[in-house]
Every structure is written in C-alpha cells, then in structure tokens.
Protein backbone atom coordinates (compact mmCIF):
# COMPACT_ATOMS: atom_id res chain seq x y z
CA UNK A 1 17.76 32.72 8.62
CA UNK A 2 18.92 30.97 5.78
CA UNK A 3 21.59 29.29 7.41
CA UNK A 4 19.73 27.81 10.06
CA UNK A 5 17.83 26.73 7.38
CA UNK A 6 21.10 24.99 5.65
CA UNK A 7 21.80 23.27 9.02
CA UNK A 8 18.34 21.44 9.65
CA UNK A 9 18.30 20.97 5.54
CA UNK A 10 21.84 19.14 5.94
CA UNK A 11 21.02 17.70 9.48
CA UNK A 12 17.95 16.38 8.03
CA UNK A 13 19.60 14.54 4.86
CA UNK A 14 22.24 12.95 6.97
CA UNK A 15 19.51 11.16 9.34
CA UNK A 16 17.72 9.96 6.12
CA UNK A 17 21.16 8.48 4.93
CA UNK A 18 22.02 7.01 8.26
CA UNK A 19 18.67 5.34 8.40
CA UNK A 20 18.47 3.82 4.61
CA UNK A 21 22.02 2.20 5.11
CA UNK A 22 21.01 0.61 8.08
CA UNK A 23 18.20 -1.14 6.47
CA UNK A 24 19.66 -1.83 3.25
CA UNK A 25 22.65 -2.75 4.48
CA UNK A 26 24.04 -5.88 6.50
CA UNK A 27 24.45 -9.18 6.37
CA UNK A 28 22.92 -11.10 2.87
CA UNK A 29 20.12 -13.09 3.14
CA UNK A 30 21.54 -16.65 2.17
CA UNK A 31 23.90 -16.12 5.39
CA UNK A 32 22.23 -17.38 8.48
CA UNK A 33 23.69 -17.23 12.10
CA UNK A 34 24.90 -20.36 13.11
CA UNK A 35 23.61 -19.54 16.65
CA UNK A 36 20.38 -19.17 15.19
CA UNK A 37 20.65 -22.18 12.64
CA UNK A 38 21.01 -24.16 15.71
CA UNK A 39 18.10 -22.96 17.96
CA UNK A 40 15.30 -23.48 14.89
CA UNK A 41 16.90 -27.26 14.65
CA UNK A 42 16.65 -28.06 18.34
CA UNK A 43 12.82 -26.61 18.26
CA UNK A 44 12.05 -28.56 15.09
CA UNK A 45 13.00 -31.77 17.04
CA UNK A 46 10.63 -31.26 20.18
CA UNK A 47 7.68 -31.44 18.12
C-alpha cells in the first residue's frame, strides 16, 4: 500500500516540476521574435 503510495507521491512531484519549468522558463522578456516584431509594425501602419 505504501508503495503505491510512493509512486503517485513521486509521479505527482514530477508533473508539478515539469509544469513550473515550463512557465518559468523560456525565452527572456527583452527578446522579441522578429516574426512577431514585424507583424505589430505592419498593423501599426494601417491605422
């Protein structure tokens, strides 16, 4: 009993760590996609 326990314990952690580094990690917030960078300038000139 106390293994299965163990398992979902362990199984459990390791979701919570997979989710927290992929939101606090990636790319910093001063880089921008150029793609990106390029769409908001070609909107910004049609209005």
């Amino acid at each position: 009993m106390y293994l299965i326990f163990l398992e979902a314990l362990g199984a459990g952690l390791i979701l919570v760590l997979i989710v927290w580094w992929t939101m606090f990690t990636g790319r910093p917030k001063d880089r921008i996609d150029p793609a990106l960078e390029d769409e908001s300038e070609a909107h910004a000139s049609e209005n």
